[in-house]
C-alpha atoms as a PDB file:
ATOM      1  CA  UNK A   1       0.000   0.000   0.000  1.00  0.00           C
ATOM      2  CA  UNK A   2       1.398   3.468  -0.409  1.00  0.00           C
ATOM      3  CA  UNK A   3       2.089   5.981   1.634  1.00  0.00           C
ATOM      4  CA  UNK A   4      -0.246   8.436   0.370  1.00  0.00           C
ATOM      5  CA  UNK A   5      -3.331   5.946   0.435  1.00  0.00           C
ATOM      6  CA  UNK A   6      -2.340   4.525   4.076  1.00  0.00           C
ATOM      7  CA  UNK A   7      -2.608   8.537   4.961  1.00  0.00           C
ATOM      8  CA  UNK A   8      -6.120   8.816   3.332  1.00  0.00           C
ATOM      9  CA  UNK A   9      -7.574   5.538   5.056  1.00  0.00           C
ATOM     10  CA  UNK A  10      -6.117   6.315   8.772  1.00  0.00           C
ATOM     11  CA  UNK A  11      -8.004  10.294   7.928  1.00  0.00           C
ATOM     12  CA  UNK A  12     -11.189   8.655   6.760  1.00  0.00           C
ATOM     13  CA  UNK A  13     -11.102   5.891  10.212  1.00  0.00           C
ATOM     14  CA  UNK A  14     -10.111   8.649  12.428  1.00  0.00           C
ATOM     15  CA  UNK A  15     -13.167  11.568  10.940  1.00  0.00           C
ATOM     16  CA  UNK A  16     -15.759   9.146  11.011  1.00  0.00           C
ATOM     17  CA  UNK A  17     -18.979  10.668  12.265  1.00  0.00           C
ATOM     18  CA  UNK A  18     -21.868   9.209  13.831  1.00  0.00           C
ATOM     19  CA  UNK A  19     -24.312   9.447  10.925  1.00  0.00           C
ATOM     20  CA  UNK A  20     -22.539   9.800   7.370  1.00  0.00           C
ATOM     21  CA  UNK A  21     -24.346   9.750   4.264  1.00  0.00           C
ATOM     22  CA  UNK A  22     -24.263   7.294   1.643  1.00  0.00           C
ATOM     23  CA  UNK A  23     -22.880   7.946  -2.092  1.00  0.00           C
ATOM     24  CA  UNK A  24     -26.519   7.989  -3.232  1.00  0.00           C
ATOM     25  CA  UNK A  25     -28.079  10.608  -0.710  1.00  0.00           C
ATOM     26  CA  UNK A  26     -24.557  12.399  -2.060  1.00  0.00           C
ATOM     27  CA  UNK A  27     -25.782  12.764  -5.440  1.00  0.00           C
ATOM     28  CA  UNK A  28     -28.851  13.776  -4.622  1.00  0.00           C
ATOM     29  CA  UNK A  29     -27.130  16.474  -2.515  1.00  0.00           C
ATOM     30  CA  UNK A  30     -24.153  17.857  -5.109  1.00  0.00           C
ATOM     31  CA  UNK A  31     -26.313  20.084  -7.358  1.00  0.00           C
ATOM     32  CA  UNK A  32     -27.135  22.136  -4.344  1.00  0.00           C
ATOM     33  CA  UNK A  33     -24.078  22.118  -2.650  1.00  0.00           C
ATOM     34  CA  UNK A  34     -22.319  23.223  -6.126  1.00  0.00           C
ATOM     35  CA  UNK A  35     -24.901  25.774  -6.586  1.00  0.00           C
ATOM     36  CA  UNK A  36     -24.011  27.693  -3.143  1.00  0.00           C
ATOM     37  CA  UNK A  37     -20.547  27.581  -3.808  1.00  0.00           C
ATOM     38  CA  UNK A  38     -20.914  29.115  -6.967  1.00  0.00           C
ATOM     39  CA  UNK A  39     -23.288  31.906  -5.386  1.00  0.00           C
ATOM     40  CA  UNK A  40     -20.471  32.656  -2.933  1.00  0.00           C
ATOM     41  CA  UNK A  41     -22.494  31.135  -0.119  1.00  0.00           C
ATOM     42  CA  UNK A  42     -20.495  28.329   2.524  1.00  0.00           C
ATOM     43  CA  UNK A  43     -22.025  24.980   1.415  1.00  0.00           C
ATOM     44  CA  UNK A  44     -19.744  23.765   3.451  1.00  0.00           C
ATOM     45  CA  UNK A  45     -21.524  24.773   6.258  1.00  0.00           C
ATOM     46  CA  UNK A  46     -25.303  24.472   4.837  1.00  0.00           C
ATOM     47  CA  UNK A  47     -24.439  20.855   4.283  1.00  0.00           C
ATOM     48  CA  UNK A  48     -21.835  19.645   6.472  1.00  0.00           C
ATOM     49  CA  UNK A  49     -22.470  16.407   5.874  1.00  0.00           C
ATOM     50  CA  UNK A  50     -22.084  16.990   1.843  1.00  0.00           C
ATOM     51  CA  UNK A  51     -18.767  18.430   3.457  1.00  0.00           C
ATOM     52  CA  UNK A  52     -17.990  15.488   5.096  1.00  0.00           C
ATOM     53  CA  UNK A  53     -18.829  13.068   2.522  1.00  0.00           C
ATOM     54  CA  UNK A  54     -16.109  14.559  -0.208  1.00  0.00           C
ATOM     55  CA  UNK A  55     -13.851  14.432   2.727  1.00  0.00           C
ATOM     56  CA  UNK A  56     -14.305  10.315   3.107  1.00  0.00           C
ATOM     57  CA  UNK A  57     -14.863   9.508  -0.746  1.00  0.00           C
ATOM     58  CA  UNK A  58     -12.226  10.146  -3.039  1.00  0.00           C
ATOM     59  CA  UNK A  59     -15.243   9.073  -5.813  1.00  0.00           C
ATOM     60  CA  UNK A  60     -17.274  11.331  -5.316  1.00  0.00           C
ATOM     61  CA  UNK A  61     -14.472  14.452  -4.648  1.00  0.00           C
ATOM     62  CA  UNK A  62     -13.656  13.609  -8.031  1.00  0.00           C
ATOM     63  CA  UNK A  63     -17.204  13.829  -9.456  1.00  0.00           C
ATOM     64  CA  UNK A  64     -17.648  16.967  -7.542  1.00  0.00           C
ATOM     65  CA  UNK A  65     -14.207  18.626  -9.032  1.00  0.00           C
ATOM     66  CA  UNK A  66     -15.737  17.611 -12.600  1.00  0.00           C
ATOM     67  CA  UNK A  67     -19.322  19.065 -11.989  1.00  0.00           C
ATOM     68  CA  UNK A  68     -17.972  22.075 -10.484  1.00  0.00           C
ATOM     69  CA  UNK A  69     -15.417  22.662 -13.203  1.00  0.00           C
ATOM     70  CA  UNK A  70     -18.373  21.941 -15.524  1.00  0.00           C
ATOM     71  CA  UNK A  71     -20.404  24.476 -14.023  1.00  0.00           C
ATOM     72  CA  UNK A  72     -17.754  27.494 -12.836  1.00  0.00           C
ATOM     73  CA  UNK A  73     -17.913  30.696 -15.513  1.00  0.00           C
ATOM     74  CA  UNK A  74     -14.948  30.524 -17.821  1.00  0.00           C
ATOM     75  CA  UNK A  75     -13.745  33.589 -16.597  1.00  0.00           C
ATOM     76  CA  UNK A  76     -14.097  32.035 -12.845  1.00  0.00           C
ATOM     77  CA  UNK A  77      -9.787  31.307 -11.947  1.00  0.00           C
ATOM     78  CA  UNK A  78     -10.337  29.368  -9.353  1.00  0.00           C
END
């Protein structure tokens, strides 16, 4: 195993939380959470557990980069 993916499993064991949503309820979730971000708002904190999920999944961060990329103005830098 390397390094880096030892490092991602012990931060997914050790930020576990009580009640984590699936990859499904995800989905469901990621058009909204991408919408506040791109209105400025903190998605992170209007849907921690969105937050959390992209945290844990390495999946669904990537989906997330590519629908957020998709969706962020051209003239948008970051």
């Amino acid at each position: 195993m390397k390094q880096a993916d030892f490092v991602q499993l012990l931060r997914a064991i050790f930020t576990t939380e009580a009640v984590e949503i699936l990859c499904t309820e995800f989905f469901t979730l990621l058009p909204q959470y991408v919408d506040l971000e791109l209105s400025g708002q903190e998605a992170a904190q209007r849907l921690p557990a969105v937050a959390h999920h992209l945290q844990q999944c390495p999946e669904c961060a990537e989906v997330y980069q590519a629908l957020l990329k998709a969706t962020r103005p051209d003239d948008d830098p970051r």
